[in-house]
Protein backbone atom coordinates (compact mmCIF):
# COMPACT_ATOMS: atom_id res chain seq x y z
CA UNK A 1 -95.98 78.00 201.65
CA UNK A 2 -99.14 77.81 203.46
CA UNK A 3 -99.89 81.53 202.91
CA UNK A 4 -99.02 81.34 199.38
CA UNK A 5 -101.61 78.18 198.96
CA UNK A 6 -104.37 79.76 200.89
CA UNK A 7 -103.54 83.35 198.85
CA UNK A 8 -103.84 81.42 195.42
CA UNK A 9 -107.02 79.32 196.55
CA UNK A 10 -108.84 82.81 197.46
CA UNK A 11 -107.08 84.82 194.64
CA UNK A 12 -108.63 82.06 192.31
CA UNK A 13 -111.82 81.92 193.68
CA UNK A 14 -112.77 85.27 194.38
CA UNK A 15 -110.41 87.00 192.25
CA UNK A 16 -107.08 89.11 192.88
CA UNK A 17 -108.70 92.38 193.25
CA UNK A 18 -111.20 91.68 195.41
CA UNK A 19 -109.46 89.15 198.01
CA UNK A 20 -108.21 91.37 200.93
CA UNK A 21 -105.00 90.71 202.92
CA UNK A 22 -107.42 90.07 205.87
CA UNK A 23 -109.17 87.37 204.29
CA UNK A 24 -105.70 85.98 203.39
CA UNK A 25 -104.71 86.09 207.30
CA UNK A 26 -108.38 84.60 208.43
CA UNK A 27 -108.01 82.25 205.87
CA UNK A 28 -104.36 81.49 206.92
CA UNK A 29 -105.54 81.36 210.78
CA UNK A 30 -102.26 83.88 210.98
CA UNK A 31 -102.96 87.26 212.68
CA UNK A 32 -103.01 90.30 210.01
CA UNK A 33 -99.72 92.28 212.10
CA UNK A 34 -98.43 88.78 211.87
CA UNK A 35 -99.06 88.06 208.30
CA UNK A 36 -97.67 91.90 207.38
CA UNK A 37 -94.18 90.60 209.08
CA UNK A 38 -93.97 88.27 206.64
CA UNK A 39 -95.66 89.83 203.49
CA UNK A 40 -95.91 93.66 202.48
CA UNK A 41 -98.48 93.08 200.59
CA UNK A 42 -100.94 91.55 198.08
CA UNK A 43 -98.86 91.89 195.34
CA UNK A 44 -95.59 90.24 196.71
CA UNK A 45 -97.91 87.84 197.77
CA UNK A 46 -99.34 86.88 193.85
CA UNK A 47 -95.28 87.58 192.90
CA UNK A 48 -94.23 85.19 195.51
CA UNK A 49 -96.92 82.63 193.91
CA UNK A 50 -95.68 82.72 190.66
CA UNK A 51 -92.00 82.49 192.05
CA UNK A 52 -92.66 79.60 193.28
CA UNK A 53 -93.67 78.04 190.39
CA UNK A 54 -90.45 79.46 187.92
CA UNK A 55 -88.13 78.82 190.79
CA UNK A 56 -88.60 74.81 190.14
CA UNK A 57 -88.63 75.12 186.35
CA UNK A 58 -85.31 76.82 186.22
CA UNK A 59 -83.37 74.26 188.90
CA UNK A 60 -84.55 71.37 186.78
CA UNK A 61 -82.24 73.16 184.08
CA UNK A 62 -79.66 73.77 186.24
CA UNK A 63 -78.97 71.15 188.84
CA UNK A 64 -80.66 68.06 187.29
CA UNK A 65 -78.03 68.11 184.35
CA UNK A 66 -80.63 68.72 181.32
CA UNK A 67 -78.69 70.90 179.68
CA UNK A 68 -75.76 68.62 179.84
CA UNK A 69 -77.12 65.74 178.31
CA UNK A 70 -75.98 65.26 174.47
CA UNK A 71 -79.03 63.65 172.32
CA UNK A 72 -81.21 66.07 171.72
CA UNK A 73 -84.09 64.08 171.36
CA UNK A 74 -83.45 62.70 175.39
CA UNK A 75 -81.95 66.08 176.62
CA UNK A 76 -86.05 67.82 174.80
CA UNK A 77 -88.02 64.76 176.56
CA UNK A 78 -86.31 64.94 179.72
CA UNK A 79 -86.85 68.70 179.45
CA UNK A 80 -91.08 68.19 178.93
CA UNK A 81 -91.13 65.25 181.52
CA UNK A 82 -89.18 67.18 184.10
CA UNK A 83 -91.19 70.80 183.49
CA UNK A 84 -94.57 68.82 183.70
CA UNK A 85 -93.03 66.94 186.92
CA UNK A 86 -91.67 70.68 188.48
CA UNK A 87 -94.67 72.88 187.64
CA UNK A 88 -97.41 71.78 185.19
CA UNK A 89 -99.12 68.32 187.11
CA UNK A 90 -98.26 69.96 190.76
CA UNK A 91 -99.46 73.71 190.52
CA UNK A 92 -102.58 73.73 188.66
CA UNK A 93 -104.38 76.73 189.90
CA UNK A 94 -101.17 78.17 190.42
CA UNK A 95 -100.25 78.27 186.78
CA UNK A 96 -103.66 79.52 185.89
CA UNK A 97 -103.73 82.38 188.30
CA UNK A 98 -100.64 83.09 186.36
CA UNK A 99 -102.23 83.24 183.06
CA UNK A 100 -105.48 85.31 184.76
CA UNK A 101 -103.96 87.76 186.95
CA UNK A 102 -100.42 88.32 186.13
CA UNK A 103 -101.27 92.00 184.97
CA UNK A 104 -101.84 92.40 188.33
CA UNK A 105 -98.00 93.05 189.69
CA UNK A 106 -96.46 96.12 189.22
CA UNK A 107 -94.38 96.20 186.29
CA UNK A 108 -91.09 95.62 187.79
CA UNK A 109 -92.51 92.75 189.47
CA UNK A 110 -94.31 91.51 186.16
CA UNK A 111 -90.64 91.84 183.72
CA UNK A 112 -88.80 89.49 186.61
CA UNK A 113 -91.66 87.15 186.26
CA UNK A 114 -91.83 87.41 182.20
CA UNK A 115 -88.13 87.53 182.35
CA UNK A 116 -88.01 84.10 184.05
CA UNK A 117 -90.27 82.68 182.22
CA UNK A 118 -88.36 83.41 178.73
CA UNK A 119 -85.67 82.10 180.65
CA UNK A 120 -87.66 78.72 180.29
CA UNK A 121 -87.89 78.90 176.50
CA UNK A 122 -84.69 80.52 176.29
CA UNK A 123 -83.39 76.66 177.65
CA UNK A 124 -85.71 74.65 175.38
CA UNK A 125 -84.54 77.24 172.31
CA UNK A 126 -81.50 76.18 172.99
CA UNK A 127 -82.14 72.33 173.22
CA UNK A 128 -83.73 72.72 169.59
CA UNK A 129 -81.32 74.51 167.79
CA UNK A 130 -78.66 71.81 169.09
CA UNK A 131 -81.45 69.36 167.54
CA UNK A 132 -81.78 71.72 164.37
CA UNK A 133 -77.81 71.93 163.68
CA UNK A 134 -77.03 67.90 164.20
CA UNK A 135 -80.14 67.44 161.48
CA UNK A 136 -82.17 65.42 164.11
CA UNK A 137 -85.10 68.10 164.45
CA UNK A 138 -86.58 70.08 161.62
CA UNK A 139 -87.85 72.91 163.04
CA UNK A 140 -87.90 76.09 160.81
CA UNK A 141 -88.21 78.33 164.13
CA UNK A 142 -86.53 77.43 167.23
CA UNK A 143 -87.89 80.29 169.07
CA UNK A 144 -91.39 80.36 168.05
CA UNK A 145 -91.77 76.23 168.35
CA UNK A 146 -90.05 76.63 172.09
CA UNK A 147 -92.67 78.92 172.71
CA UNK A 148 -95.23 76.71 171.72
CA UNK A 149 -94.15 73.53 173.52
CA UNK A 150 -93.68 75.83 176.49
CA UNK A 151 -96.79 77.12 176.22
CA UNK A 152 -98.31 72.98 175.62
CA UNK A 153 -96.97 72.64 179.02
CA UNK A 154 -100.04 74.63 180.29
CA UNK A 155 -102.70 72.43 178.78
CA UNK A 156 -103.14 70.42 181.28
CA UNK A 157 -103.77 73.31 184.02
CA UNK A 158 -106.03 75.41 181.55
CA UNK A 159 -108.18 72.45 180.49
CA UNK A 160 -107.90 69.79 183.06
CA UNK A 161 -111.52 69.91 183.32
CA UNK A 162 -111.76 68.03 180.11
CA UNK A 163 -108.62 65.85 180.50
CA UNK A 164 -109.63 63.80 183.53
CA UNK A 165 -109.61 60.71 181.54
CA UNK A 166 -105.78 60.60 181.28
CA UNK A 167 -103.29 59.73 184.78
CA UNK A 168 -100.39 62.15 184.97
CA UNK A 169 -97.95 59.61 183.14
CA UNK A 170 -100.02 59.10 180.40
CA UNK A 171 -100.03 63.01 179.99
CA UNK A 172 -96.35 63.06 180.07
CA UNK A 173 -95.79 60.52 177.81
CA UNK A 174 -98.87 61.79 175.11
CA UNK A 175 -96.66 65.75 175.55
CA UNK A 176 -93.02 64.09 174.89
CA UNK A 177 -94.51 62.34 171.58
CA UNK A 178 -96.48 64.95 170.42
CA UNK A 179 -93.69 67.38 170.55
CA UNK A 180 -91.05 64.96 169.06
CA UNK A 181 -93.59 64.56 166.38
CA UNK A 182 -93.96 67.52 165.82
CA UNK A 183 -90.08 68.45 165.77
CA UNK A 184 -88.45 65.44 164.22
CA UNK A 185 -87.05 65.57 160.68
């Protein structure tokens, strides 16, 4: 974990390409023959990153029960609450070295990552056409609108610069109502 924080504070402020896998080990205080033991390289490194921050997001589906619950409307807000909680409030630069340098990885490395990540919406897809066939949401695209609340999840990291007014709660609580407004019939 600690090489995976100092990668992602270097990757993000000198960029992916141009941080070296010594400067990771300096930065780490970890000896470079040490630090190749436990990573090959800079790119399982930035994969590793990013795994940490899907690896969360799909246990909260998983093991907290969200999938089990029956409203819609609770199973969608417990959903937001508990992806902001997992990934969106506690990985920040990790979320936007995601969006900056995922073209980075290799492509195999890059599908598992985009794979997991549709494995996100995929859940919240799900949770909305539950909401869509009980006529609770009216939603005219399930997959496109879980998209968009998945991708809503990354405002805070891509713009917290202008969001410092609001706590974390009050975030949570101004996502869950503006997606229920926005997919309530």
């Amino acid at each position: 974990m600690q090489i995976l924080k100092k990668a992602t504070h270097l990757f993000m402020k000198k960029g992916y390409a141009q941080t070296s896998m010594r400067e990771i080990a300096k930065a780490t205080g970890i000896d470079i023959r040490n630090l190749y033991y436990f990573i090959k390289n800079k790119e399982e490194i930035l994969f590793l990153v990013f795994d940490m921050l899907h690896k969360p997001e799909l246990e909260l589906f998983e093991k907290q029960g969200i999938m089990d619950i029956d409203d819609p409307v609770l199973q969608l807000s417990a959903a937001i609450r508990g992806l902001l909680d997992a990934g969106g409030h506690n990985y920040d630069d990790e979320v936007l070295l995601l969006y900056r340098e995922s073209k980075s990885l290799p492509k195999r490395l890059l599908k598992n990552i985009l794979d997991r990540e549709s494995q996100v919406v995929s859940h919240i897809e799900t949770i909305l056409k539950k909401g869509k066939d009980r006529k609770i949401f009216l939603v005219e695209d399930t997959s496109y609108t879980a998209n968009l609340i998945v991708y809503q999840l990354c405002v805070y990291p891509l713009r917290h610069w202008n969001m410092k007014k609001y706590s974390r709660d009050e975030l949570s609580d101004l996502m869950v109502k503006h997606v229920l407004k926005m997919v309530l019939a």
